[in-house]
PDB file of N, CA and C in Angstrom:
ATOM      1  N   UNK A   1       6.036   7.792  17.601  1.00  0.00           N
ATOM      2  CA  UNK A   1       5.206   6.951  16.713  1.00  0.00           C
ATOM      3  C   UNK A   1       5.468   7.419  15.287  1.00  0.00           C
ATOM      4  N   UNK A   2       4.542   7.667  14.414  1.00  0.00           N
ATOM      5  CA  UNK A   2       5.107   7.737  12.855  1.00  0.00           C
ATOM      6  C   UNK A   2       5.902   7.312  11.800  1.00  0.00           C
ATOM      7  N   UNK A   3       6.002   6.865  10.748  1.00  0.00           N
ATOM      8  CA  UNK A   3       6.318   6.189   9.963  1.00  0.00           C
ATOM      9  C   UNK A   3       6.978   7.254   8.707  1.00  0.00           C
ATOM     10  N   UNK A   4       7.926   7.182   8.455  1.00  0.00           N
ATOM     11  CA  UNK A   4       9.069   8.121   7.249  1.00  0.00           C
ATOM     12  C   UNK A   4       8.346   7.390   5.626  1.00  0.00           C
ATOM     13  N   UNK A   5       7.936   7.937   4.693  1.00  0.00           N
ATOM     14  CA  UNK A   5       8.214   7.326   3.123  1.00  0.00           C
ATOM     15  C   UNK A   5       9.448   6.193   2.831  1.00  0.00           C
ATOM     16  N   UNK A   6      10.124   6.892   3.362  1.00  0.00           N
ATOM     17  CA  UNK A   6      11.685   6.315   3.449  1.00  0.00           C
ATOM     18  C   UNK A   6      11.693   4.813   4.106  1.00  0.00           C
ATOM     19  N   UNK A   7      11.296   4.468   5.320  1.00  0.00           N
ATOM     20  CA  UNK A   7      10.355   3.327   5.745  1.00  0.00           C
ATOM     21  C   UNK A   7       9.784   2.785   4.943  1.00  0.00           C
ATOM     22  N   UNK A   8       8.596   3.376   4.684  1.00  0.00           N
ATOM     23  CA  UNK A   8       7.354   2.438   3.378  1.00  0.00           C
ATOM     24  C   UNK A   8       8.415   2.023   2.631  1.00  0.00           C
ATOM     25  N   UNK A   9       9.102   3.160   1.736  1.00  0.00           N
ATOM     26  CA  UNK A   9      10.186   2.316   0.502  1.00  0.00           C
ATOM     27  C   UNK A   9      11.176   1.278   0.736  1.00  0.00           C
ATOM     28  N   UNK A  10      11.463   0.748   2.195  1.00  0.00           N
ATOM     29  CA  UNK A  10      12.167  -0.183   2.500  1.00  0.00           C
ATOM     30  C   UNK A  10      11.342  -1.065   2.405  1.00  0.00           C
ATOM     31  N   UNK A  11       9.981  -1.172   3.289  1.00  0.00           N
ATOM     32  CA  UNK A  11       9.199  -2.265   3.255  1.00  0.00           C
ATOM     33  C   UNK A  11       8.175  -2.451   1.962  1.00  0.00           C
ATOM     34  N   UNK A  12       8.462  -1.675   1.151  1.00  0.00           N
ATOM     35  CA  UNK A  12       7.594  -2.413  -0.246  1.00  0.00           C
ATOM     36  C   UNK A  12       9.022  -2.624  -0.876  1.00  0.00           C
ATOM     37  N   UNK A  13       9.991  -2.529  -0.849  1.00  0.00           N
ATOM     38  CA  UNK A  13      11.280  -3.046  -1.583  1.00  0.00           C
ATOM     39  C   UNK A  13      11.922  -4.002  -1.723  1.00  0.00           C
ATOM     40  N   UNK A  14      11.423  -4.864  -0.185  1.00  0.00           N
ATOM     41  CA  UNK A  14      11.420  -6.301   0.201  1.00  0.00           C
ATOM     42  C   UNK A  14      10.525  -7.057  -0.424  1.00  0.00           C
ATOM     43  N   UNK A  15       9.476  -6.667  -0.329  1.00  0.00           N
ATOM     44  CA  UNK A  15       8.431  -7.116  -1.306  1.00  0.00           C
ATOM     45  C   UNK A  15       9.086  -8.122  -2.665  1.00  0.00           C
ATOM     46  N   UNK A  16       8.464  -9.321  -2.806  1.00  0.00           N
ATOM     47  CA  UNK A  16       8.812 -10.244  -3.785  1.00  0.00           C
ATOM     48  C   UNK A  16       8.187  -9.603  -5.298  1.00  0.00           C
ATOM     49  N   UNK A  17       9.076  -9.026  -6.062  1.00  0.00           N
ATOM     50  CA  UNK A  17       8.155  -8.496  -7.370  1.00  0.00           C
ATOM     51  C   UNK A  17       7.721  -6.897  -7.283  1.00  0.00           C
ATOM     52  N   UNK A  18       8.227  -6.718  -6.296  1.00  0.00           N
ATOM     53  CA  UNK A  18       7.668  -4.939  -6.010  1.00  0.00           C
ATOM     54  C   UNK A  18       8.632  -4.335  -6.657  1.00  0.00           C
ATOM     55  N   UNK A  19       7.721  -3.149  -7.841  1.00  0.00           N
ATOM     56  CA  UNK A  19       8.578  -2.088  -8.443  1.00  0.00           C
ATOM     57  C   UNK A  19       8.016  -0.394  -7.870  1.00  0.00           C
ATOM     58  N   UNK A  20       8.955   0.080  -7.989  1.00  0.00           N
ATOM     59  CA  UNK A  20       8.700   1.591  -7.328  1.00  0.00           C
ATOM     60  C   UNK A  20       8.354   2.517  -8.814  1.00  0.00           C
ATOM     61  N   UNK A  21       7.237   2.950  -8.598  1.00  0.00           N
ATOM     62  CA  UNK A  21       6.436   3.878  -9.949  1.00  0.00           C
ATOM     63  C   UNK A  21       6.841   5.298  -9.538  1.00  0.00           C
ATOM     64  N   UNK A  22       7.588   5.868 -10.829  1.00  0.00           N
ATOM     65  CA  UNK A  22       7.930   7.256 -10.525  1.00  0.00           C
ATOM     66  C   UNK A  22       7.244   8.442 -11.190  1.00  0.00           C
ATOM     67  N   UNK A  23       6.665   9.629 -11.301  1.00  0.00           N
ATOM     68  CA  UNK A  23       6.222  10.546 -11.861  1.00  0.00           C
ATOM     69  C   UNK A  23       6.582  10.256 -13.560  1.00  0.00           C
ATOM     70  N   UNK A  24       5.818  10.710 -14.813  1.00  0.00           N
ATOM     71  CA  UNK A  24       4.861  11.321 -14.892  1.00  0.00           C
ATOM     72  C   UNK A  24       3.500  10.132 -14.226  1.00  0.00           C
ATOM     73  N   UNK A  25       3.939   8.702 -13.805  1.00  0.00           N
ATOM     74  CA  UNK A  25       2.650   8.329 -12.952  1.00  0.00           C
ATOM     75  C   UNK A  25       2.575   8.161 -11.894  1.00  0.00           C
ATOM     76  N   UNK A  26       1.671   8.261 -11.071  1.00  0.00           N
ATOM     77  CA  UNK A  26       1.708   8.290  -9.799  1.00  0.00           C
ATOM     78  C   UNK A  26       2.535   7.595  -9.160  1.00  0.00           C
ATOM     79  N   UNK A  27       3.365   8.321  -7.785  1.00  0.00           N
ATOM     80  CA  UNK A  27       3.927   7.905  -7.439  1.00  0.00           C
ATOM     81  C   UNK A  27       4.137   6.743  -6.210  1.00  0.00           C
ATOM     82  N   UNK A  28       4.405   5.469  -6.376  1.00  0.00           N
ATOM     83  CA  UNK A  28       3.804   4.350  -6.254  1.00  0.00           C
ATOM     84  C   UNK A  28       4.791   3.379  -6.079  1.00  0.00           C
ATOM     85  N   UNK A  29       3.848   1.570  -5.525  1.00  0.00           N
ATOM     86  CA  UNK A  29       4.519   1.011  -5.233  1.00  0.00           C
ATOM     87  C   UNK A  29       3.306  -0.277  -6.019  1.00  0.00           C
ATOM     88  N   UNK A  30       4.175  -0.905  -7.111  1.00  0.00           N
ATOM     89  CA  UNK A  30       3.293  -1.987  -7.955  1.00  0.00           C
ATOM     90  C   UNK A  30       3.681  -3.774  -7.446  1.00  0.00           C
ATOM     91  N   UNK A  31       3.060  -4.177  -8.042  1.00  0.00           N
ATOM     92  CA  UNK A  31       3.398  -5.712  -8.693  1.00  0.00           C
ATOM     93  C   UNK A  31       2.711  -5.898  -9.493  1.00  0.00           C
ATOM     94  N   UNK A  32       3.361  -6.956 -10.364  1.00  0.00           N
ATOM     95  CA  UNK A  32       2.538  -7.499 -11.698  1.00  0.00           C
ATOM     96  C   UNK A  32       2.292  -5.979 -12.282  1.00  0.00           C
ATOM     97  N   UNK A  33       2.002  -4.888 -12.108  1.00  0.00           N
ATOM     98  CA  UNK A  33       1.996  -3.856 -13.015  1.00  0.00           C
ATOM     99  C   UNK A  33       0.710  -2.923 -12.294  1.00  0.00           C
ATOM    100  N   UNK A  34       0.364  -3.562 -11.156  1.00  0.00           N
ATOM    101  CA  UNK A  34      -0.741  -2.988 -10.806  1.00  0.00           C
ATOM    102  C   UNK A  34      -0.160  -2.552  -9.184  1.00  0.00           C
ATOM    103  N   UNK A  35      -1.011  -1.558  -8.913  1.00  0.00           N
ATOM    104  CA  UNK A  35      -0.420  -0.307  -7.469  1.00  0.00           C
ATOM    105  C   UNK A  35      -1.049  -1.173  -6.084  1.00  0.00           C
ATOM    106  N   UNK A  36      -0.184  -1.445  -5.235  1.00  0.00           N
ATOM    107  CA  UNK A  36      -0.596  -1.516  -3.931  1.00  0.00           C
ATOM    108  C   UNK A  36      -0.265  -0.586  -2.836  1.00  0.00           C
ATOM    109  N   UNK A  37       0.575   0.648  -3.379  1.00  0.00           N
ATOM    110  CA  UNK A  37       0.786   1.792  -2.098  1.00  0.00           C
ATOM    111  C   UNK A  37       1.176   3.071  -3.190  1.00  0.00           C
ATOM    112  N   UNK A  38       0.050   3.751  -2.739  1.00  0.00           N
ATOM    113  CA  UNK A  38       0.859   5.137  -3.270  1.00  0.00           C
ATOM    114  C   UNK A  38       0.758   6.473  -2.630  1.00  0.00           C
ATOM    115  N   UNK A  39       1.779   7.173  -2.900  1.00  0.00           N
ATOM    116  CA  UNK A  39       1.566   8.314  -2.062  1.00  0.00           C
ATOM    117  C   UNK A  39       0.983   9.627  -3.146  1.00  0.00           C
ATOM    118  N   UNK A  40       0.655  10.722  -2.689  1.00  0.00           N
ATOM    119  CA  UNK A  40       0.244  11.813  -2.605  1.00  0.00           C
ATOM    120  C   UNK A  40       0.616  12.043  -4.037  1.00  0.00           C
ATOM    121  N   UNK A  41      -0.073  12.570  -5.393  1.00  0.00           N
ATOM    122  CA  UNK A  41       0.521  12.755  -6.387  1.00  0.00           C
ATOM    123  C   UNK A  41       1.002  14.078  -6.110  1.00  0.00           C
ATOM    124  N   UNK A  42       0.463  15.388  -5.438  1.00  0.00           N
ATOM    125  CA  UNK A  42       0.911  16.480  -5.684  1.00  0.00           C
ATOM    126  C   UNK A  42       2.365  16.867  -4.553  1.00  0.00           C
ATOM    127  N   UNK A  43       2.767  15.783  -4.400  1.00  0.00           N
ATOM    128  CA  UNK A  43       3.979  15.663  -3.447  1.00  0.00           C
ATOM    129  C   UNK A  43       3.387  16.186  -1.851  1.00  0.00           C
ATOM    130  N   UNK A  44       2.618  16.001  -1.354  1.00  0.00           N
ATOM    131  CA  UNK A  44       2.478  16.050  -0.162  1.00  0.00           C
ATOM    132  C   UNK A  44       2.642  15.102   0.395  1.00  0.00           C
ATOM    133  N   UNK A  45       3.746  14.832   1.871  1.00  0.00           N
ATOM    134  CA  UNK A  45       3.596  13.717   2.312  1.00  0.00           C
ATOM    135  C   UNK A  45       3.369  13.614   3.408  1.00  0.00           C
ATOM    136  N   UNK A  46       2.175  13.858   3.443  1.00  0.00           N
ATOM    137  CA  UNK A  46       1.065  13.341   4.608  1.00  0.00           C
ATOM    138  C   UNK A  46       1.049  12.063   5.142  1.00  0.00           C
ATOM    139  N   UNK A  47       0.955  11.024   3.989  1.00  0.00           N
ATOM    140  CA  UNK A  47       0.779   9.379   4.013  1.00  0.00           C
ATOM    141  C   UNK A  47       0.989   8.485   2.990  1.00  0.00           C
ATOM    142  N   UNK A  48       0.152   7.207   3.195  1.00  0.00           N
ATOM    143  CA  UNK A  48       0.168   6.244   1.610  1.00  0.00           C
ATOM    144  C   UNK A  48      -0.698   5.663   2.195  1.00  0.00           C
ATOM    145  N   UNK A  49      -1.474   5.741   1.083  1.00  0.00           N
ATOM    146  CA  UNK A  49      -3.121   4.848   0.089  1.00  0.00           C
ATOM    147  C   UNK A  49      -2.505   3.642   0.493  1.00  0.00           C
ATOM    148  N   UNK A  50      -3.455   2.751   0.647  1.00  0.00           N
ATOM    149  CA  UNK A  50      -3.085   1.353   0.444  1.00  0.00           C
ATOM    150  C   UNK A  50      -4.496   0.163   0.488  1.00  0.00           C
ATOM    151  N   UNK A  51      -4.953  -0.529  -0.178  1.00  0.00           N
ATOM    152  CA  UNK A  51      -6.024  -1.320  -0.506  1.00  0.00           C
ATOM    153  C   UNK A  51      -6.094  -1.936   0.849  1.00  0.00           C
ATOM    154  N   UNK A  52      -7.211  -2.086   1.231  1.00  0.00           N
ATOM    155  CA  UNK A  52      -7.935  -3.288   2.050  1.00  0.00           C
ATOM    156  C   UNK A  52      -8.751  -3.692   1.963  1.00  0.00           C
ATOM    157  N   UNK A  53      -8.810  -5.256   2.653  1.00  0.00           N
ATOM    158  CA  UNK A  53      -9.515  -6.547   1.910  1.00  0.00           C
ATOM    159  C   UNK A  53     -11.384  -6.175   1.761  1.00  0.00           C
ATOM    160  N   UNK A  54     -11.404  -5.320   2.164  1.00  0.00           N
ATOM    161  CA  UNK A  54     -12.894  -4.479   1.158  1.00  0.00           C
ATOM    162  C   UNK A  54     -13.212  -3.785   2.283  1.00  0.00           C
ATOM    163  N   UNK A  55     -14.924  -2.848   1.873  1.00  0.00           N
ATOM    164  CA  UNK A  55     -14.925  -1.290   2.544  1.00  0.00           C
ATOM    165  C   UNK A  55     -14.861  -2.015   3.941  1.00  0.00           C
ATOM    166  N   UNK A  56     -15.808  -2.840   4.247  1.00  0.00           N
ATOM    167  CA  UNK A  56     -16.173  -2.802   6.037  1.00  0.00           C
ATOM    168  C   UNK A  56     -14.734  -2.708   6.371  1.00  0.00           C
ATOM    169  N   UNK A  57     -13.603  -3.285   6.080  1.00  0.00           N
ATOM    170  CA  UNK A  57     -12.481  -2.989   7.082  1.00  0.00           C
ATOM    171  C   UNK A  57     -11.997  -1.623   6.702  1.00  0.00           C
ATOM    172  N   UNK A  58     -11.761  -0.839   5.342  1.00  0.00           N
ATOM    173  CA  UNK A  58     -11.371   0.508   5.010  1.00  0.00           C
ATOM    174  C   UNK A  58     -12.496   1.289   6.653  1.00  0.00           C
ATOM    175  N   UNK A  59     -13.668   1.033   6.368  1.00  0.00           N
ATOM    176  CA  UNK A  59     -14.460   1.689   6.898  1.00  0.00           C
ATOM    177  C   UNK A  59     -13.792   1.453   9.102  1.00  0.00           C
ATOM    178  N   UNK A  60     -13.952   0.245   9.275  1.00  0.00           N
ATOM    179  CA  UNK A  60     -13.522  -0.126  10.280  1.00  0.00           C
ATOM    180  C   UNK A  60     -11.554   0.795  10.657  1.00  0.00           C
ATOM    181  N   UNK A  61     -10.910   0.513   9.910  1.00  0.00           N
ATOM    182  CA  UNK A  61      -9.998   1.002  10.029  1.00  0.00           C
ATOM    183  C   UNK A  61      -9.833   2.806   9.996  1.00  0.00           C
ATOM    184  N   UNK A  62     -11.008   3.337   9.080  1.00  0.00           N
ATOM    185  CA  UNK A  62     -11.291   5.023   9.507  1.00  0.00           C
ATOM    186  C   UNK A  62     -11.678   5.339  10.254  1.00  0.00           C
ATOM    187  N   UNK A  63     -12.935   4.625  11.249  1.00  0.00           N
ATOM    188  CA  UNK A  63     -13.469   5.009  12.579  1.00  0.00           C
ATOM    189  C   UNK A  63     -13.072   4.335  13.629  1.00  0.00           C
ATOM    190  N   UNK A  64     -11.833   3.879  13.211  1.00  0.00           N
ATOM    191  CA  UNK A  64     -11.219   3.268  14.680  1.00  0.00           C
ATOM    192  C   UNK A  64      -9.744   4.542  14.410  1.00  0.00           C
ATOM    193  N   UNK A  65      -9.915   5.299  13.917  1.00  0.00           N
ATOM    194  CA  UNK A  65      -8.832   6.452  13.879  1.00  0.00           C
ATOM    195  C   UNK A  65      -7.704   5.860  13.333  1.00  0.00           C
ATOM    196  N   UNK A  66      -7.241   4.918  12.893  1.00  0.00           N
ATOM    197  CA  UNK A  66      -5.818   4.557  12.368  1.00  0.00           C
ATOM    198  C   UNK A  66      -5.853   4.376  10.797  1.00  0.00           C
ATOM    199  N   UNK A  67      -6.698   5.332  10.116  1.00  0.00           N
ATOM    200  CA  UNK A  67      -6.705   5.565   8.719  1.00  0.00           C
ATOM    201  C   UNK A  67      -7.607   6.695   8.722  1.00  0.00           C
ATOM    202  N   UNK A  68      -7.174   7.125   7.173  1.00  0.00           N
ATOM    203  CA  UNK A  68      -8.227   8.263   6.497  1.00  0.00           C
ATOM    204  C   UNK A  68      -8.979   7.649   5.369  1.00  0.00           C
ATOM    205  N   UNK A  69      -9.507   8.681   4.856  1.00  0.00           N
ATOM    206  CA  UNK A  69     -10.301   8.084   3.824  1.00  0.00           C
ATOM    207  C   UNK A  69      -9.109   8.274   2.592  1.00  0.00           C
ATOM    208  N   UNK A  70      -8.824   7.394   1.546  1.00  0.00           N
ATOM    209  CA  UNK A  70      -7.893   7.609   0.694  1.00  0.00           C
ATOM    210  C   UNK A  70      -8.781   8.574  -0.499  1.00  0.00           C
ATOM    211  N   UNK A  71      -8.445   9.626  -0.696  1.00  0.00           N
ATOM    212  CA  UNK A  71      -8.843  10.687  -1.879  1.00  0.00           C
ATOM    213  C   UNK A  71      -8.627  10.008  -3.231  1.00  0.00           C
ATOM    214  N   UNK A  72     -10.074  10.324  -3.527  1.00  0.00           N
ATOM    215  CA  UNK A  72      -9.592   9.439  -5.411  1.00  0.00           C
ATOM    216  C   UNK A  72      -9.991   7.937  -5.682  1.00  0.00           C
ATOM    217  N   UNK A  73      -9.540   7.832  -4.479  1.00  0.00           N
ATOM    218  CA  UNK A  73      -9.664   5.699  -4.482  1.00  0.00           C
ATOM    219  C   UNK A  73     -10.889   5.019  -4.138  1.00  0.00           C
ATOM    220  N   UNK A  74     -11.064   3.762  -4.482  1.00  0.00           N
ATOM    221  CA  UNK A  74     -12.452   3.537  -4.530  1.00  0.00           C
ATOM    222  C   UNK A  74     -12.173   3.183  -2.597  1.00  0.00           C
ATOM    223  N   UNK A  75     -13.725   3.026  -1.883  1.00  0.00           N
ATOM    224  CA  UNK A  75     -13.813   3.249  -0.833  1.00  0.00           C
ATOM    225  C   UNK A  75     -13.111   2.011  -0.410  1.00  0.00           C
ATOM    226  N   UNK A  76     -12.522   0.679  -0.931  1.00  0.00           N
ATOM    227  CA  UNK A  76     -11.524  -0.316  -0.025  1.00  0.00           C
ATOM    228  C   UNK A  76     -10.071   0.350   0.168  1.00  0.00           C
ATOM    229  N   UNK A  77      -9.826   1.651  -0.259  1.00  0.00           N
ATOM    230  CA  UNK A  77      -8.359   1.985   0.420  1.00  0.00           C
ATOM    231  C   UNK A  77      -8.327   2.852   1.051  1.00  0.00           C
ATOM    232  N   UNK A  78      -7.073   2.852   2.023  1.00  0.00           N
ATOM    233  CA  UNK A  78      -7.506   4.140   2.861  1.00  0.00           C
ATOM    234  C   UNK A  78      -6.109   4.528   2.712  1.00  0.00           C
ATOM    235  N   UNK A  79      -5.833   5.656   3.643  1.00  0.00           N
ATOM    236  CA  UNK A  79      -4.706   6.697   3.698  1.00  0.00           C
ATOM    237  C   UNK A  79      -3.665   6.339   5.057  1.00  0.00           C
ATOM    238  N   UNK A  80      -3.074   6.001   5.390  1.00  0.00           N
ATOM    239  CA  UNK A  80      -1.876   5.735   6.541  1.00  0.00           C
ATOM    240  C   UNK A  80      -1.590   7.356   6.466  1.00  0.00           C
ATOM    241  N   UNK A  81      -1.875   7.735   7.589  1.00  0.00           N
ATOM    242  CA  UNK A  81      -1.231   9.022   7.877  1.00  0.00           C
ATOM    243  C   UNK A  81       0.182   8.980   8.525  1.00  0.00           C
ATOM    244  N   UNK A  82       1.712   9.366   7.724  1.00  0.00           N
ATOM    245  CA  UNK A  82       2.731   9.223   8.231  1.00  0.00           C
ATOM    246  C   UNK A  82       2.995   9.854   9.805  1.00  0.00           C
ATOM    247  N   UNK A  83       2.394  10.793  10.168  1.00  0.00           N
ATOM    248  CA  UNK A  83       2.786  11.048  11.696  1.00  0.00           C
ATOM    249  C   UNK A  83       2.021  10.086  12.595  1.00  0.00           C
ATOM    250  N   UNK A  84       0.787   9.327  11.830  1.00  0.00           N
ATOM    251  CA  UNK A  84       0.106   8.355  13.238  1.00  0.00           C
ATOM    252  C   UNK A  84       0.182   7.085  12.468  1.00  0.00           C
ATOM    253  N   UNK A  85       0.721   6.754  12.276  1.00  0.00           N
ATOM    254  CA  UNK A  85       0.849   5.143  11.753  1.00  0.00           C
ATOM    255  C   UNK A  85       2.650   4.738  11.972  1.00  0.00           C
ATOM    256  N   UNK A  86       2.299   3.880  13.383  1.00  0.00           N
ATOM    257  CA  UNK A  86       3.637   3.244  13.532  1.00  0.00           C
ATOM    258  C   UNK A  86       4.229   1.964  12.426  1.00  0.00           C
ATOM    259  N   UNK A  87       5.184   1.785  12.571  1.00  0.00           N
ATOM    260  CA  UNK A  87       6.186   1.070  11.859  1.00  0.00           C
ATOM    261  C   UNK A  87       5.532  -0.531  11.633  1.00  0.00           C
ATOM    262  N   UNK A  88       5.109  -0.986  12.874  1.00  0.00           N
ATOM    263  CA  UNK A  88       4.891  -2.270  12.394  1.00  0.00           C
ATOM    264  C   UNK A  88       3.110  -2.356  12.033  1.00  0.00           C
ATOM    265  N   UNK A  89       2.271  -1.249  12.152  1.00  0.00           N
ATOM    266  CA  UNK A  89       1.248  -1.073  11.415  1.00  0.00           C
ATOM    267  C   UNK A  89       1.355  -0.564  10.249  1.00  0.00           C
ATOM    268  N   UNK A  90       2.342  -0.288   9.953  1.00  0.00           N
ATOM    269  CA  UNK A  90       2.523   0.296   8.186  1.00  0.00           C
ATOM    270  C   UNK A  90       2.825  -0.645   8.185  1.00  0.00           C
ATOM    271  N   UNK A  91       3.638  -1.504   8.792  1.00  0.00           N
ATOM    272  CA  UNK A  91       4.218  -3.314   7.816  1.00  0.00           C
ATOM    273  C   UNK A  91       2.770  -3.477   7.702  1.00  0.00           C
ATOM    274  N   UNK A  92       2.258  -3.742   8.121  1.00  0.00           N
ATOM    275  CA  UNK A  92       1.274  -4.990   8.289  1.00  0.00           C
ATOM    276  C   UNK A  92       0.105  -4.755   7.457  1.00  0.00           C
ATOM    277  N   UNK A  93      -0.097  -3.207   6.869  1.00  0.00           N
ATOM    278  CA  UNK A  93      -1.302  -2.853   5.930  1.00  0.00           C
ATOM    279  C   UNK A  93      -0.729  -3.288   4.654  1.00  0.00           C
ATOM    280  N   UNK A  94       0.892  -2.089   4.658  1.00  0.00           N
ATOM    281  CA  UNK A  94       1.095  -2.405   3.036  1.00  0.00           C
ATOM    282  C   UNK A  94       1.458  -4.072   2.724  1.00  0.00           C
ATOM    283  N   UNK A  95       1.585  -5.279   3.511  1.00  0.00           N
ATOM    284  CA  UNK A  95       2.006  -6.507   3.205  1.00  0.00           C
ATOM    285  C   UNK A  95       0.570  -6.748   3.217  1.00  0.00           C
ATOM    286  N   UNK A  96      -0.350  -6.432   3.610  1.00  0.00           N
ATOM    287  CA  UNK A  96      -1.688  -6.880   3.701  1.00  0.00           C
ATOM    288  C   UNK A  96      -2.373  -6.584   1.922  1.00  0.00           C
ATOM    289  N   UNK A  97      -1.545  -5.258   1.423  1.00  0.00           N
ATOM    290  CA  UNK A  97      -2.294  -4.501   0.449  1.00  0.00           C
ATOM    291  C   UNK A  97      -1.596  -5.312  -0.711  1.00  0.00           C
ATOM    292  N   UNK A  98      -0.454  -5.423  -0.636  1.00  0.00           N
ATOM    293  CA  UNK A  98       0.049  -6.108  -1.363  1.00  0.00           C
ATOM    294  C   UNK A  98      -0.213  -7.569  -1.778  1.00  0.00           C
ATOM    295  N   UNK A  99      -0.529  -8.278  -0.726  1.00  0.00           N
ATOM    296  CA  UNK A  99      -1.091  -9.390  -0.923  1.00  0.00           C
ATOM    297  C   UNK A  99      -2.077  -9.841  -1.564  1.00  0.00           C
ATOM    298  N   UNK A 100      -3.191  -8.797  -1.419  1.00  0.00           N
ATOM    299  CA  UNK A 100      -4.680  -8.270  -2.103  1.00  0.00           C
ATOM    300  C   UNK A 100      -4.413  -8.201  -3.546  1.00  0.00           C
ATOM    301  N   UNK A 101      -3.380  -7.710  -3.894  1.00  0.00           N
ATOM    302  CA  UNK A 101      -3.139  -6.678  -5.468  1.00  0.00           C
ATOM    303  C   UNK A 101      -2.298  -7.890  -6.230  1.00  0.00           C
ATOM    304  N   UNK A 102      -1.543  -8.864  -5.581  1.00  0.00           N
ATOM    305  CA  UNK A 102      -0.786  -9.643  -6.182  1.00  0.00           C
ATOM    306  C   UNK A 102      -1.593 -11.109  -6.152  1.00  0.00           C
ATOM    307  N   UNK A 103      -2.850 -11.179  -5.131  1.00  0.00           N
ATOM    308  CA  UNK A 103      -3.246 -12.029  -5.331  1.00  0.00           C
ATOM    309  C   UNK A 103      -4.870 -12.050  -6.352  1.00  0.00           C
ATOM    310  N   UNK A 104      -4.949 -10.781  -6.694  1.00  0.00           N
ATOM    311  CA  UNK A 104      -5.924 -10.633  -7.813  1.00  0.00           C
ATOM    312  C   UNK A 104      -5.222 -10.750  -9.342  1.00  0.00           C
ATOM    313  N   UNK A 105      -4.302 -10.814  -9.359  1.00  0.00           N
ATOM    314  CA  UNK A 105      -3.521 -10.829 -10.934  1.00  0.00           C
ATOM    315  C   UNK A 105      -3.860 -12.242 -11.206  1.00  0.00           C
ATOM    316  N   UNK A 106      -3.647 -12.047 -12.400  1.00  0.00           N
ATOM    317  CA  UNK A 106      -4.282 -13.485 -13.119  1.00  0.00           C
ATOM    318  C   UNK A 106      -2.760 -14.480 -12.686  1.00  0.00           C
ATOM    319  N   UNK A 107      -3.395 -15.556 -13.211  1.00  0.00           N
ATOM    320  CA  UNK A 107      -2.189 -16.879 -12.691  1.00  0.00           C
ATOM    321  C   UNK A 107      -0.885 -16.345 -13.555  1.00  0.00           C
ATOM    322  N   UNK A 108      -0.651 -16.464 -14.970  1.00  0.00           N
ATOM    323  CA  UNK A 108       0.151 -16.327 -15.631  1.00  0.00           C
ATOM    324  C   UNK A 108       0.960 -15.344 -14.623  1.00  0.00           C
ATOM    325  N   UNK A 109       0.680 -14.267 -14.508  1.00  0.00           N
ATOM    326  CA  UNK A 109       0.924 -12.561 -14.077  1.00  0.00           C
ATOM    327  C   UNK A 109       1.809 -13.329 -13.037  1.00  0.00           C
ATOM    328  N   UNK A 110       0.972 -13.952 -12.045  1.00  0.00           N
ATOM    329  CA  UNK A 110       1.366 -14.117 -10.237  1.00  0.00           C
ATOM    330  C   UNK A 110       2.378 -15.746 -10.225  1.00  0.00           C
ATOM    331  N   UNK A 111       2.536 -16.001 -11.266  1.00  0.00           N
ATOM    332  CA  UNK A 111       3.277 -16.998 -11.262  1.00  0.00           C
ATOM    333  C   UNK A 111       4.683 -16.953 -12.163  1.00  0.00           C
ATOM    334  N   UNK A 112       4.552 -15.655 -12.713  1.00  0.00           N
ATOM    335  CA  UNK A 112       6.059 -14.986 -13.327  1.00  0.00           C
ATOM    336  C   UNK A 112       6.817 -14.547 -12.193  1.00  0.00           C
ATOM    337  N   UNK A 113       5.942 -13.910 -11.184  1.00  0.00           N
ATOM    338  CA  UNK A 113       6.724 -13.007 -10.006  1.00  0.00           C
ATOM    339  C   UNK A 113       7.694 -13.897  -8.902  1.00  0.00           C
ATOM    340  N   UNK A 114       8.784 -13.627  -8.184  1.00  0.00           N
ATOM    341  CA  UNK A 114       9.319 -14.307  -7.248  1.00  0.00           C
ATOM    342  C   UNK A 114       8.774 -14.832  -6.331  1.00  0.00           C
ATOM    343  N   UNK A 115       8.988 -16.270  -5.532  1.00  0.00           N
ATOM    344  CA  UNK A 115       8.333 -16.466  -4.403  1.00  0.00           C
ATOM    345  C   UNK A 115       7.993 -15.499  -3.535  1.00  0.00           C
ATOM    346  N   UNK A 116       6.569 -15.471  -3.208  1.00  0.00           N
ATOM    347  CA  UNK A 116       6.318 -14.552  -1.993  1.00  0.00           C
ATOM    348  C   UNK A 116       6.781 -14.784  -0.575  1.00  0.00           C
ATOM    349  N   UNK A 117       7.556 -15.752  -0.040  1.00  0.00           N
ATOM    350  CA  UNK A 117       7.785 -15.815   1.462  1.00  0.00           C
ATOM    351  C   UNK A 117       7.556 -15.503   2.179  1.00  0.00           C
ATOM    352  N   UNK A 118       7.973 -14.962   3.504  1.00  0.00           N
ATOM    353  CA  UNK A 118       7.589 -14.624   4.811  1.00  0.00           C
ATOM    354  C   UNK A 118       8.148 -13.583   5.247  1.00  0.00           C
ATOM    355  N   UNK A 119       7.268 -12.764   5.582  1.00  0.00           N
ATOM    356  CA  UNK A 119       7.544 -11.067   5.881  1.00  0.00           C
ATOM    357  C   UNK A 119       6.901 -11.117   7.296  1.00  0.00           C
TER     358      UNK A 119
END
C-alpha cells in the first residue's frame, strides 16, 4: 500500500494549471496561485496536507483512519500519510483538493487556467 511524493508530483503535474512551489515557501502544489497539496515544511516526509470539502469530511476522513489531522491548517485539511494512503486514494483526495482550491478562485483567475478535463 503507500504512496511515494514522487507519485503525488506526477498526479498534481497532470493537473490543468498546477505549479509546483519550492522552498523559501512551502513546499507545495498551487493553482491560480493558491496551495492545494503540501508537504511537510521541515522536510519530513511523512505525507501531504490536502483541503477537503469542509471539517465533517476532514473530521470523517480522521476517524475513519485514512487521514491525520493536517498541523497548521485550518481543520478542512488533513494529512495523507505516505505509508497508508494508496495510490488511487491519493488520486482521488488531491483531484478532490484541487478542485476545491481552483474552484474558489475568482472567475477571471479560473478562467485564465487550462481546461480542467477528466482525471
Amino acid at each position: 500500500m503507500g504512496v511515494t511524493q514522487e507519485q503525488i508530483d506526477q498526479i498534481c503535474a497532470a493537473l490543468p494549471g498546477a505549479e509546483f512551489a519550492r522552498p523559501p515557501e512551502l513546499t507545495s502544489w498551487k493553482v491560480g496561485g493558491k496551495m492545494f497539496a503540501c508537504f511537510a515544511a521541515n522536510g519530513d516526509p511523512s505525507g501531504v496536507s490536502v483541503k477537503c470539502a469542509d471539517i465533517d469530511t476532514a473530521r470523517m476522513l480522521i476517524d475513519a483512519g485514512l487521514a491525520q489531522r493536517a498541523p497548521y491548517f485550518h481543520a478542512s485539511w488533513v494529512r495523507l500519510p505516505f505509508d497508508a494512503t494508496g495510490l488511487e486514494d491519493a488520486h482521488h483526495r488531491l483531484v478532490v483538493s484541487y478542485d476545491l482550491v481552483r474552484g474558489g478562485l475568482k472567475k477571471a483567475a479560473r478562467d485564465a487556467l487550462p481546461a480542467r478535463g477528466d482525471f
